[in-house]
C-alpha atoms as a PDB file:
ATOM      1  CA  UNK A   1    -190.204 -21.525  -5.604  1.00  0.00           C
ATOM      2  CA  UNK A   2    -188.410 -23.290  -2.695  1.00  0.00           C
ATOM      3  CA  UNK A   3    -186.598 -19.602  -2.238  1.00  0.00           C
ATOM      4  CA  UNK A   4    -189.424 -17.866  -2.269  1.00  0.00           C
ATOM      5  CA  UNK A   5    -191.668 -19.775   0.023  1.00  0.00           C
ATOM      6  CA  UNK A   6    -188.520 -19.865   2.526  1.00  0.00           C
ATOM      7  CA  UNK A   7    -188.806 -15.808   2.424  1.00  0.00           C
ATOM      8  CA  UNK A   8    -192.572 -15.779   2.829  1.00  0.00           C
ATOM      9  CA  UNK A   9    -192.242 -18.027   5.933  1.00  0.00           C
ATOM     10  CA  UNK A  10    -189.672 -15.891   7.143  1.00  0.00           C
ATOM     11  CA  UNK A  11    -191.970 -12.893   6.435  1.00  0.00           C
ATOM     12  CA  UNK A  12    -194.693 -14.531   8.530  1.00  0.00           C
ATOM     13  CA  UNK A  13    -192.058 -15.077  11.507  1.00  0.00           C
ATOM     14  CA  UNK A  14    -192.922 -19.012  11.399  1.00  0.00           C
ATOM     15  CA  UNK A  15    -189.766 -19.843  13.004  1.00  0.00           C
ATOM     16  CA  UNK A  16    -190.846 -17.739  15.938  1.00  0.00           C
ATOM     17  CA  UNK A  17    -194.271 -19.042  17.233  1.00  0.00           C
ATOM     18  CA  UNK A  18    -193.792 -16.969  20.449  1.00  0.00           C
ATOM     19  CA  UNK A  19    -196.051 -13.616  18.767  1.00  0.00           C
ATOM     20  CA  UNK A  20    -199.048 -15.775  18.081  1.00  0.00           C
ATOM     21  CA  UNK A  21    -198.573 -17.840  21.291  1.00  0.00           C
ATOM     22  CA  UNK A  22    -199.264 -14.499  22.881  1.00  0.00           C
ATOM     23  CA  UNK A  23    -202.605 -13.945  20.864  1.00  0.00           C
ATOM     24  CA  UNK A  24    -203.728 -17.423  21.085  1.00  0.00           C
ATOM     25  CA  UNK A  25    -204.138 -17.726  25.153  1.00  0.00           C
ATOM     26  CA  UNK A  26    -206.146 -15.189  25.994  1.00  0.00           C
ATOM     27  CA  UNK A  27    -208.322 -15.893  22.983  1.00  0.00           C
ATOM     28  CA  UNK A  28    -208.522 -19.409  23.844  1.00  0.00           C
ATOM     29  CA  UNK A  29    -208.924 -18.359  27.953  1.00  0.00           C
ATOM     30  CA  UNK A  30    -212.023 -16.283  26.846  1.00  0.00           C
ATOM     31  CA  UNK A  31    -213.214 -19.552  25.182  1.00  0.00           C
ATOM     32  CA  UNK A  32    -213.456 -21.589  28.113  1.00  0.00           C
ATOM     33  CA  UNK A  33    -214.800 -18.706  30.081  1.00  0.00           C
ATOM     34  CA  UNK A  34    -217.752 -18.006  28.029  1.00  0.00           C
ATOM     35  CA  UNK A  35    -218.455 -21.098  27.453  1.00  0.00           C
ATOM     36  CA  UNK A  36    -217.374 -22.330  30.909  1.00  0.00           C
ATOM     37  CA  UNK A  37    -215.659 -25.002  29.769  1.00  0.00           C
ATOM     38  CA  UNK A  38    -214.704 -26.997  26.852  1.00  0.00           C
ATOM     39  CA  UNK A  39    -216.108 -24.361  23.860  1.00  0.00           C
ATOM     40  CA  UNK A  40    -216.250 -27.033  21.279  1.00  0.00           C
ATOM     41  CA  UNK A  41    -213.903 -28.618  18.437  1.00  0.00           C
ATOM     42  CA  UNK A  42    -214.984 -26.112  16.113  1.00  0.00           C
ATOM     43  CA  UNK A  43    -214.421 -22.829  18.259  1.00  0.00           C
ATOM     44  CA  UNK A  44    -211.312 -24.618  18.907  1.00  0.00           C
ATOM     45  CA  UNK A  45    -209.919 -24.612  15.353  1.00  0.00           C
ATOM     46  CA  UNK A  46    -211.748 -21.286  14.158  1.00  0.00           C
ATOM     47  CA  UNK A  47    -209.653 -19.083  17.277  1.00  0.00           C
ATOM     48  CA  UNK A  48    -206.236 -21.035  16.726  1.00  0.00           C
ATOM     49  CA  UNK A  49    -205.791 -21.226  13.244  1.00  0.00           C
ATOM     50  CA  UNK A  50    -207.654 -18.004  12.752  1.00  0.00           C
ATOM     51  CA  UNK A  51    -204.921 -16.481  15.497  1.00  0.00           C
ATOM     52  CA  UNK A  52    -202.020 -18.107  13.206  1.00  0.00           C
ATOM     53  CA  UNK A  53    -203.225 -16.612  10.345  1.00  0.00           C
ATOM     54  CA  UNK A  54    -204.397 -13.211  11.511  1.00  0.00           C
ATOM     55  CA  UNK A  55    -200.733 -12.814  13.555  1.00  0.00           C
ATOM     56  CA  UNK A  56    -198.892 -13.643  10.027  1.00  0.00           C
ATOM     57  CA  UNK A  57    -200.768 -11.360   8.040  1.00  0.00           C
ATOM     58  CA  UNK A  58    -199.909  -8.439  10.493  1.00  0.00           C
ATOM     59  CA  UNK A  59    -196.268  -9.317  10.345  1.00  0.00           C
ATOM     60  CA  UNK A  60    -196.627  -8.511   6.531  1.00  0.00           C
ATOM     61  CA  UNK A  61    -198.181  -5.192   7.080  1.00  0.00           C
ATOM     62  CA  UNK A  62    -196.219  -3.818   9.427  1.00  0.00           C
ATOM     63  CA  UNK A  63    -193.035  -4.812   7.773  1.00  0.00           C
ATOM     64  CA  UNK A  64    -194.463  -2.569   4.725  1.00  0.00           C
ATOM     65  CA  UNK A  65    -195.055  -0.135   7.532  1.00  0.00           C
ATOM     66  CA  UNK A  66    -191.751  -0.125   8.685  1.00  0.00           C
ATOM     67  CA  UNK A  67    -189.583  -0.723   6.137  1.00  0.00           C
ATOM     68  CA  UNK A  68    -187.277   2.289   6.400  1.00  0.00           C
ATOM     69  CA  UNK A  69    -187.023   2.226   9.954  1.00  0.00           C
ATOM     70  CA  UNK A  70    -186.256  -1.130  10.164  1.00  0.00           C
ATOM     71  CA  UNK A  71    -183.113  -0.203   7.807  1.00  0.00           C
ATOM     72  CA  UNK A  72    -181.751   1.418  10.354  1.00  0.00           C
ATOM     73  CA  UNK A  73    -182.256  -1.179  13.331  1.00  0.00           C
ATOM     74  CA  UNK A  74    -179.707  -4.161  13.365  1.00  0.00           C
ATOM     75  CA  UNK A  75    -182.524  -6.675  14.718  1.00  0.00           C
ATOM     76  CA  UNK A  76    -184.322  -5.866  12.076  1.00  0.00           C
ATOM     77  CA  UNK A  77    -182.707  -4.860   8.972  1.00  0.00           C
ATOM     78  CA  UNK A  78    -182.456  -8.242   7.267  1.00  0.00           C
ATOM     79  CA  UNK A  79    -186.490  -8.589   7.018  1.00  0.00           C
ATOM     80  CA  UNK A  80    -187.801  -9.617   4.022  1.00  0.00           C
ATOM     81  CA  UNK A  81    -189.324  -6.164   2.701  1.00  0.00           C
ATOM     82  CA  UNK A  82    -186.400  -4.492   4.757  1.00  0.00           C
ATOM     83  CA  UNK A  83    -183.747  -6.135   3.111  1.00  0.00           C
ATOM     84  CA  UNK A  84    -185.452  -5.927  -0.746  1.00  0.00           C
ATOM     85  CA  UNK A  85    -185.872  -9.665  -0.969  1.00  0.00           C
ATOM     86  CA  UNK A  86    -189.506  -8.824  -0.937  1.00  0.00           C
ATOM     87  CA  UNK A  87    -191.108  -6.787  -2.531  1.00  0.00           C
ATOM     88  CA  UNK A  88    -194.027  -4.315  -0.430  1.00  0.00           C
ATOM     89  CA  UNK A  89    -196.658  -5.694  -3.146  1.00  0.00           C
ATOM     90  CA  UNK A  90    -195.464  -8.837  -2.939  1.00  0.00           C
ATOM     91  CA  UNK A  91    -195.860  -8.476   1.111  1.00  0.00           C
ATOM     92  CA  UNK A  92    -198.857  -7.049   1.133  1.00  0.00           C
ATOM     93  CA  UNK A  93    -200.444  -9.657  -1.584  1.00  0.00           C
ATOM     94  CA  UNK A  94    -199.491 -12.614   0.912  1.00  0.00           C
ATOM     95  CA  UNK A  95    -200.998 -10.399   3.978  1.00  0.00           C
ATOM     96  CA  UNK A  96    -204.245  -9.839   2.059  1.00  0.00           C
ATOM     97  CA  UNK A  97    -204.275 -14.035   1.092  1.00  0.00           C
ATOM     98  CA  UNK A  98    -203.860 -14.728   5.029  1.00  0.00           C
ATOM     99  CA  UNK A  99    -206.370 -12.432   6.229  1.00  0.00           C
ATOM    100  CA  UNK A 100    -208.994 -13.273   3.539  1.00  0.00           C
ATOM    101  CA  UNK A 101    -208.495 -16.852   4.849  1.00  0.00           C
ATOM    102  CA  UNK A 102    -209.068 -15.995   8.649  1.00  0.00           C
ATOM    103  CA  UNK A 103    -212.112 -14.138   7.326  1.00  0.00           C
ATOM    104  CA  UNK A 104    -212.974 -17.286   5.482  1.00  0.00           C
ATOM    105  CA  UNK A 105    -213.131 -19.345   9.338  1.00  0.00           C
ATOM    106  CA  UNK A 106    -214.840 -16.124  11.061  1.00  0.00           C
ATOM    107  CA  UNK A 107    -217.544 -16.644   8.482  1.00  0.00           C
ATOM    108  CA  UNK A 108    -218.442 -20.530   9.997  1.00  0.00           C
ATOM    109  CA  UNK A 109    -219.571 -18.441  13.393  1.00  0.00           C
ATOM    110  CA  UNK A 110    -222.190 -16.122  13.631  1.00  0.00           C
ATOM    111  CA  UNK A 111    -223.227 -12.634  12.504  1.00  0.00           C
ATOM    112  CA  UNK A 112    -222.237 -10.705  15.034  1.00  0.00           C
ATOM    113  CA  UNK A 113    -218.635 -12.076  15.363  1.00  0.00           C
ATOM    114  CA  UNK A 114    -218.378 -11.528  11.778  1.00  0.00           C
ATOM    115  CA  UNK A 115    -219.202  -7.626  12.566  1.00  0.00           C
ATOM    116  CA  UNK A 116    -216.577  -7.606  15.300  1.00  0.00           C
ATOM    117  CA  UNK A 117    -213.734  -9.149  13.068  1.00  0.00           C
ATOM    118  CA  UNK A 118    -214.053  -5.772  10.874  1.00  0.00           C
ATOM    119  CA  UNK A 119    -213.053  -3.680  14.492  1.00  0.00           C
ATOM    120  CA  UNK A 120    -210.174  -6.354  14.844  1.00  0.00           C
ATOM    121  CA  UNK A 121    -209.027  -5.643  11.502  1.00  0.00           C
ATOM    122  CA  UNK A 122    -209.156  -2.104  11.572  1.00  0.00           C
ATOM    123  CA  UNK A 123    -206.752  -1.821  14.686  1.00  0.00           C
ATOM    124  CA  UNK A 124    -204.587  -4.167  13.567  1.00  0.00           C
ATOM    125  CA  UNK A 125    -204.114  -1.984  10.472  1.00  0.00           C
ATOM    126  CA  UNK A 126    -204.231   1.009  12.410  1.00  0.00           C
ATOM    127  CA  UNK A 127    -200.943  -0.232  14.598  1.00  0.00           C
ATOM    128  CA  UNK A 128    -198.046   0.003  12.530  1.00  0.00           C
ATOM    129  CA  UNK A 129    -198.847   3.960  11.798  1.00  0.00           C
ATOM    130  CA  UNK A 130    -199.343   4.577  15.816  1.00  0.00           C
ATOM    131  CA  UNK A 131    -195.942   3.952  16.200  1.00  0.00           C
ATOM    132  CA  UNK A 132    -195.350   7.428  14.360  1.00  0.00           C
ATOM    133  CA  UNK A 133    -197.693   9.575  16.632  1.00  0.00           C
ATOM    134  CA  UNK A 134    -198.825   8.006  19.560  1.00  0.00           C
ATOM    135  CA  UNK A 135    -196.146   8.096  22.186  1.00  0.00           C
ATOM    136  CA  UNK A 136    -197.254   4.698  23.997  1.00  0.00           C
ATOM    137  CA  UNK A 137    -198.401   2.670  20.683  1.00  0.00           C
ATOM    138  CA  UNK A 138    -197.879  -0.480  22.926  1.00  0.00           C
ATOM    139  CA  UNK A 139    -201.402   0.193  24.346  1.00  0.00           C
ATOM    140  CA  UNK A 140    -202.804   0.392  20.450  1.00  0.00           C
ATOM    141  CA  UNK A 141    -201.188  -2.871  20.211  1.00  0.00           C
ATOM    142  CA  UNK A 142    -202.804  -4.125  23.522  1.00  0.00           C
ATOM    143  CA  UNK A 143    -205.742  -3.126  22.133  1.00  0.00           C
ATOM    144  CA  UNK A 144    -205.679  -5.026  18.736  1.00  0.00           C
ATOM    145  CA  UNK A 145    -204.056  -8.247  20.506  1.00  0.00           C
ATOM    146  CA  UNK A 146    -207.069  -8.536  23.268  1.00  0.00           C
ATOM    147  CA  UNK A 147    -209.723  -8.112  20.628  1.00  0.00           C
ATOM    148  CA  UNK A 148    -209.680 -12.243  20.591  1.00  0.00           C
ATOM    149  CA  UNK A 149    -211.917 -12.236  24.009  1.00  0.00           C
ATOM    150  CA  UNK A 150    -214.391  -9.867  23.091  1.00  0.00           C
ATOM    151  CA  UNK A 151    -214.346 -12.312  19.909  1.00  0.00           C
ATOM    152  CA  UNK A 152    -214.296 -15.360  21.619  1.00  0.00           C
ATOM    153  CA  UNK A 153    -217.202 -14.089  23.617  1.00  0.00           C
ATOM    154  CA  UNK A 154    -219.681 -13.211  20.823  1.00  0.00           C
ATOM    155  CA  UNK A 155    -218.775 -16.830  19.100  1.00  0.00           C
ATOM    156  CA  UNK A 156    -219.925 -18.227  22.269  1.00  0.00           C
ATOM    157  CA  UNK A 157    -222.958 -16.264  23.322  1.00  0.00           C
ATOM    158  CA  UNK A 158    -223.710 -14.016  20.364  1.00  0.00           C
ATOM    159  CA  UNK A 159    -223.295 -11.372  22.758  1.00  0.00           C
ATOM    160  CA  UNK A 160    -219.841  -9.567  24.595  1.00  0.00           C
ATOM    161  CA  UNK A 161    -220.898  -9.111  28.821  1.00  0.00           C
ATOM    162  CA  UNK A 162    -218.893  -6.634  30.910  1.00  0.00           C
ATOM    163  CA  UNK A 163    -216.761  -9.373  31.816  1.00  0.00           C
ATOM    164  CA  UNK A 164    -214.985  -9.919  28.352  1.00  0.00           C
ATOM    165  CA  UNK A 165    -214.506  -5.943  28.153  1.00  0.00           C
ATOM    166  CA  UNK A 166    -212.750  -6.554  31.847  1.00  0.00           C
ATOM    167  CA  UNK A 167    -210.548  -9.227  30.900  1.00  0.00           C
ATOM    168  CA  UNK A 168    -209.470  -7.184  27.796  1.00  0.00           C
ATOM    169  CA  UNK A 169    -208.486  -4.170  29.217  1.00  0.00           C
ATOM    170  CA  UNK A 170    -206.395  -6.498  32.125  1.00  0.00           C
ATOM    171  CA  UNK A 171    -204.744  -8.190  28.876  1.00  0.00           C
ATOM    172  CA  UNK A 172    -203.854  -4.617  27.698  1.00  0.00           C
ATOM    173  CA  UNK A 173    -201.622  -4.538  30.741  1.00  0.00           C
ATOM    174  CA  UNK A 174    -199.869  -7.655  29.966  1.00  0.00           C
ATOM    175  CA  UNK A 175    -199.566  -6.476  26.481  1.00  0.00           C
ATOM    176  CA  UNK A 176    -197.814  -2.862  27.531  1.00  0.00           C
ATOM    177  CA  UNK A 177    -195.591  -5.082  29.526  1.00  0.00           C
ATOM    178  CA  UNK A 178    -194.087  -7.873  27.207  1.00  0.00           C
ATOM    179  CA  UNK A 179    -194.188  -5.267  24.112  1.00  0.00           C
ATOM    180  CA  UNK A 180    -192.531  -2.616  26.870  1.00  0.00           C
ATOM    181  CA  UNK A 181    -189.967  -5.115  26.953  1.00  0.00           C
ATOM    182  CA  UNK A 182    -189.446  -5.539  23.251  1.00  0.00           C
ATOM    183  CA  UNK A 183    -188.965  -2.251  22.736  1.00  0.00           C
ATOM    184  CA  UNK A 184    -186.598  -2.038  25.449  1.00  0.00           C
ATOM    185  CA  UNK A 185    -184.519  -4.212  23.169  1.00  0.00           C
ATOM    186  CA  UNK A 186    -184.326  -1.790  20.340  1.00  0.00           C
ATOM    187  CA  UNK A 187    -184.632   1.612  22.411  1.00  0.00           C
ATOM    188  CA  UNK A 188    -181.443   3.594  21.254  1.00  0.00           C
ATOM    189  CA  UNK A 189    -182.306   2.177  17.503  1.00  0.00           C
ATOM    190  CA  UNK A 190    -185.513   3.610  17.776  1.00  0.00           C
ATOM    191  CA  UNK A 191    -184.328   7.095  19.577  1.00  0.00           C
ATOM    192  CA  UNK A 192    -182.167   8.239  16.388  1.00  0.00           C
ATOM    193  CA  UNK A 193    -185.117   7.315  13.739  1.00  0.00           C
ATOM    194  CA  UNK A 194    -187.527   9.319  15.852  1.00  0.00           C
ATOM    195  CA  UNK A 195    -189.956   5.990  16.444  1.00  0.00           C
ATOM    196  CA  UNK A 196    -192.392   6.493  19.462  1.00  0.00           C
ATOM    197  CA  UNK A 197    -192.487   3.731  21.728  1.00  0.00           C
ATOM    198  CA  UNK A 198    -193.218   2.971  25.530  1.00  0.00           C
ATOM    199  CA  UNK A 199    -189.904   2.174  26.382  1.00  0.00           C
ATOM    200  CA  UNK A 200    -189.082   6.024  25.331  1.00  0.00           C
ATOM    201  CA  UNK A 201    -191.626   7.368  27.022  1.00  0.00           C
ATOM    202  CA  UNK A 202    -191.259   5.474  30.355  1.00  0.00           C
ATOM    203  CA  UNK A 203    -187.709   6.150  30.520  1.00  0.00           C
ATOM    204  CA  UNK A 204    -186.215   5.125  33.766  1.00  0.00           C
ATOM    205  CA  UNK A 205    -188.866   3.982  35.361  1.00  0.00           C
ATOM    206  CA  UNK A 206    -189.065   1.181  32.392  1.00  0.00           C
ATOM    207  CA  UNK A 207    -188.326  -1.356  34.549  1.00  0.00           C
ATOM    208  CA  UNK A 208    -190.764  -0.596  37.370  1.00  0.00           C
ATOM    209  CA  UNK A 209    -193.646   0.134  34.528  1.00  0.00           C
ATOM    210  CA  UNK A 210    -193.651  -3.163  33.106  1.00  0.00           C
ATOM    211  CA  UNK A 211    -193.385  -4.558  36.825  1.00  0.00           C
ATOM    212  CA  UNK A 212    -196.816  -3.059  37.833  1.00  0.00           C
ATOM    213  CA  UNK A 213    -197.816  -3.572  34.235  1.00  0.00           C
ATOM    214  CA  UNK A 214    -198.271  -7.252  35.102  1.00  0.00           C
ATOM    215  CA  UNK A 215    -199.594  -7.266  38.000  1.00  0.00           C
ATOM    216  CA  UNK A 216    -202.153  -5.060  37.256  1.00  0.00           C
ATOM    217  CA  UNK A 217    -203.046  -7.507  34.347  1.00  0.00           C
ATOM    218  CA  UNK A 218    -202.898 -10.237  37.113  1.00  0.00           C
ATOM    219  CA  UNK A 219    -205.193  -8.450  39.370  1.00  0.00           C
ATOM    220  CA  UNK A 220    -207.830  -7.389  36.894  1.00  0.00           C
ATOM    221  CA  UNK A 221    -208.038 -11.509  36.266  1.00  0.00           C
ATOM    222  CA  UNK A 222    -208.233 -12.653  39.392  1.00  0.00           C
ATOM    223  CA  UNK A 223    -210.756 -10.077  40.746  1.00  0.00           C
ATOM    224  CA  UNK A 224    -212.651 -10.504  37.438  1.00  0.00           C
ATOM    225  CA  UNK A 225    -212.957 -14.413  37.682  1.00  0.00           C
ATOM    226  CA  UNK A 226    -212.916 -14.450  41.562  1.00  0.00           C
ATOM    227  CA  UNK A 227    -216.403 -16.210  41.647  1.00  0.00           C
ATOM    228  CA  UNK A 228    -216.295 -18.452  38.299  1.00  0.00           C
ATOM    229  CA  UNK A 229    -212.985 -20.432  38.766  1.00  0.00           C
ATOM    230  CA  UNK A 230    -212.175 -22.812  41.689  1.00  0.00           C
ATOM    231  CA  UNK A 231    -209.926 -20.548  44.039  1.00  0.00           C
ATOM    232  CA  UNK A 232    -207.728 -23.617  45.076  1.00  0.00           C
ATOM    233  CA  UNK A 233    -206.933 -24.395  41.683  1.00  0.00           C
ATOM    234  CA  UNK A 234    -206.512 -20.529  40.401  1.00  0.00           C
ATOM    235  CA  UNK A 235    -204.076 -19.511  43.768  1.00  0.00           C
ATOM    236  CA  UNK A 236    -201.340 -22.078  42.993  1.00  0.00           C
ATOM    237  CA  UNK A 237    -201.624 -20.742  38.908  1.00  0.00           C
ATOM    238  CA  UNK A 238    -201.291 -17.571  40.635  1.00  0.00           C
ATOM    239  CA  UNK A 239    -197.647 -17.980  42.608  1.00  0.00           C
ATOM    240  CA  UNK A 240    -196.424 -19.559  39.277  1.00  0.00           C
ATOM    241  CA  UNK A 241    -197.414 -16.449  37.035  1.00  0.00           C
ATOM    242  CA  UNK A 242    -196.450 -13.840  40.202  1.00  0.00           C
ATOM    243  CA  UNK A 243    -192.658 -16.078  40.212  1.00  0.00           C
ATOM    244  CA  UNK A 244    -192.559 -15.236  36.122  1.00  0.00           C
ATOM    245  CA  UNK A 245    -192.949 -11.615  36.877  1.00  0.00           C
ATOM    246  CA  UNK A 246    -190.376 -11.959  39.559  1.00  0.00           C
ATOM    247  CA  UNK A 247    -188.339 -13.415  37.161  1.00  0.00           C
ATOM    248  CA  UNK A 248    -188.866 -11.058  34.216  1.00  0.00           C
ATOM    249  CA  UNK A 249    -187.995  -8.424  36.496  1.00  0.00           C
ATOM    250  CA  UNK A 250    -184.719 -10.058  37.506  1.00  0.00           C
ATOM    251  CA  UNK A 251    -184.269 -10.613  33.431  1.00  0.00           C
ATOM    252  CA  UNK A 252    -185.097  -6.793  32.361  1.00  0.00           C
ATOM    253  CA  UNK A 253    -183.435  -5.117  35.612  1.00  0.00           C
ATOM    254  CA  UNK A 254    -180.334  -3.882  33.889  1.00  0.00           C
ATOM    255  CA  UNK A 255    -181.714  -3.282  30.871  1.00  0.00           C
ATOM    256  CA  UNK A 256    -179.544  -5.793  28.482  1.00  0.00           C
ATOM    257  CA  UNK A 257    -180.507  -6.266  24.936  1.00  0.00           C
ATOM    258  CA  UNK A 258    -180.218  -9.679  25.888  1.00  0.00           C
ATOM    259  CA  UNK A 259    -181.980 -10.188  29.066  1.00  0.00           C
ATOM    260  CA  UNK A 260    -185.002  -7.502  27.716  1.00  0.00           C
ATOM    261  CA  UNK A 261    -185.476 -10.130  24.500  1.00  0.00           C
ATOM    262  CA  UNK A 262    -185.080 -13.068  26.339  1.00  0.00           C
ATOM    263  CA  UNK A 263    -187.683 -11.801  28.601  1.00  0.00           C
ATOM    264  CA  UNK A 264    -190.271 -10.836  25.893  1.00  0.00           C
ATOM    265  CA  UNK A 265    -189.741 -14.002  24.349  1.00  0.00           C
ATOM    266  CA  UNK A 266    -191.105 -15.944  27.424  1.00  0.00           C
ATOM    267  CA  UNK A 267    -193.969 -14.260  28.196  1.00  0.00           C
ATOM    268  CA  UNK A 268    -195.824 -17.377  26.276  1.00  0.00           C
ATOM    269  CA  UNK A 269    -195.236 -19.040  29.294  1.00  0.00           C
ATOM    270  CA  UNK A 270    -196.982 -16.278  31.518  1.00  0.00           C
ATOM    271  CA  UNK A 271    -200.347 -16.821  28.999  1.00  0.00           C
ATOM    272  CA  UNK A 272    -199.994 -20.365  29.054  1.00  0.00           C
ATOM    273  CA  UNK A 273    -199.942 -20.684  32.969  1.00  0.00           C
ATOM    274  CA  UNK A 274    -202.820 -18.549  33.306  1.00  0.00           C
ATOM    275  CA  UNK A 275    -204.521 -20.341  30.343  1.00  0.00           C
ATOM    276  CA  UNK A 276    -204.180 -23.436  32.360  1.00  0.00           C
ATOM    277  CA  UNK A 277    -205.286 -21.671  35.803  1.00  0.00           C
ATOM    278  CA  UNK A 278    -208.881 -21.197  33.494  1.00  0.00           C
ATOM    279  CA  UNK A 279    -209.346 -24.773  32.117  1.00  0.00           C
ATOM    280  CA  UNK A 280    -208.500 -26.230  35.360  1.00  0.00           C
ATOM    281  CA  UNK A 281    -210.505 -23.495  37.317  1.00  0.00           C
ATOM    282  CA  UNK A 282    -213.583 -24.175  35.290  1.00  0.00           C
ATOM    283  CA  UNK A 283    -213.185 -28.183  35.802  1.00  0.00           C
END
């Protein structure tokens, strides 16, 4: 049992918080925003554990998904499912537990964010398959991980404004960027299985891409919350996030394996600083 709980954590990526760090702050952003302020204890614990929960049960299904592609990419082939050590079933079993449980702290809001959780799901399921037909499935994904502030919105208000709309498609940008990045990492990998990804289709101008990729999501922020946060507290969160793209671009510039993961893997940081830019902007 001690095994097999070891695998199912590993399964779930629990040693890598980073994936749902990058659900959980512009979920939580949207929370202050439509509530404009402190949304409440329980809001609070229904978007982060439901965030936890919802990211782990995707990691199960698109490991199923991917299974014999991932056989064939080193970062990747000693997965769970990949490897054999767990079974697709088994997988999918512990994917449906997870969800049903994140369903189970939807159902303590209201109606209509119930309704919306169905549309979350279904692009979230929808994701893994893109990645066979669509030739940028980074902007499915960007998609299914900015559904939390249309969420976080009808939790709050019962209702989803223009403004959450906005702010999700400026997440989508930061979404196509960091996942650009990612599958920088694995781009010859993913040439000779025939997997479609951004960092295919953008080619050389990769680098440049994912660039304007964030500061479009930057932009679309700022000019979105121009008149709700305090400017003198939002400007200063604004040279911190522009030095992380500065610095991502210095990371991804020559294209390492190394530098590209190492860049994807802080982009926590870039939703954390602008996380902070709301709660301190709404003060």
């Amino acid at each position: 049992m001690k095994n097999k709980l070891a695998l199912y954590l590993d399964l779930i990526r629990w040693n890598r918080p980073a994936g749902w760090l990058l659900l959980l702050w512009p979920s939580l952003s949207a929370l202050w925003i439509a509530a404009d302020g402190f949304p409440g204890w329980h809001l609070l614990t229904v978007f982060v554990l439901g965030t936890i929960l919802m990211r782990s049960a995707g990691c199960c299904t698109n490991d199923v998904a991917d299974r014999e592609f991932d056989r064939h990419v080193k970062r990747t082939a000693q997965r769970p499912v990949t490897s054999g050590r767990v079974s697709p079933r088994e997988a999918l079993v512990v994917g449906a537990v997870l969800a049903l449980a994140a369903f189970g702290l939807v159902l303590t809001t209201n109606a209509f964010t119930v309704k919306l959780s169905f549309a979350a799901l279904a692009i979230a399921l929808i994701y893994p398959y893109a990645k066979r037909f669509v030739s940028m499935p980074q902007a499915v994904l960007g998609v299914a991980f900015s559904f939390g502030v249309p969420m976080a919105f009808a939790a709050v208000q019962a209702q989803v404004p223009v403004l959450a709309w906005v702010l999700l498609a400026g997440n989508l940008f930061w979404v196509l960027a960091y996942d650009t990045e990612y599958a920088m990492v694995d781009r010859d990998d993913d040439i000779r299985v025939g997997m479609k990804t951004s960092a295919i289709t953008l080619g050389r101008y990769d680098v440049p891409a994912v660039t304007a990729f964030y500061l479009v999501f930057l932009t679309v922020w700022t000019v979105a919350l121009w008149t709700r946060v305090n400017l003198w507290v939002w400007a200063p969160m604004l040279v911190v996030a522009l030095a992380q793209v500065v610095w991502h671009f210095q990371l991804i510039k020559d294209r390492t394996r190394e530098g590209c993961f190492k860049a994807f893997r802080l982009n926590h940081w870039l939703g954390f600083t602008v996380f902070a830019g709301v709660v301190l902007g709404l003060v």
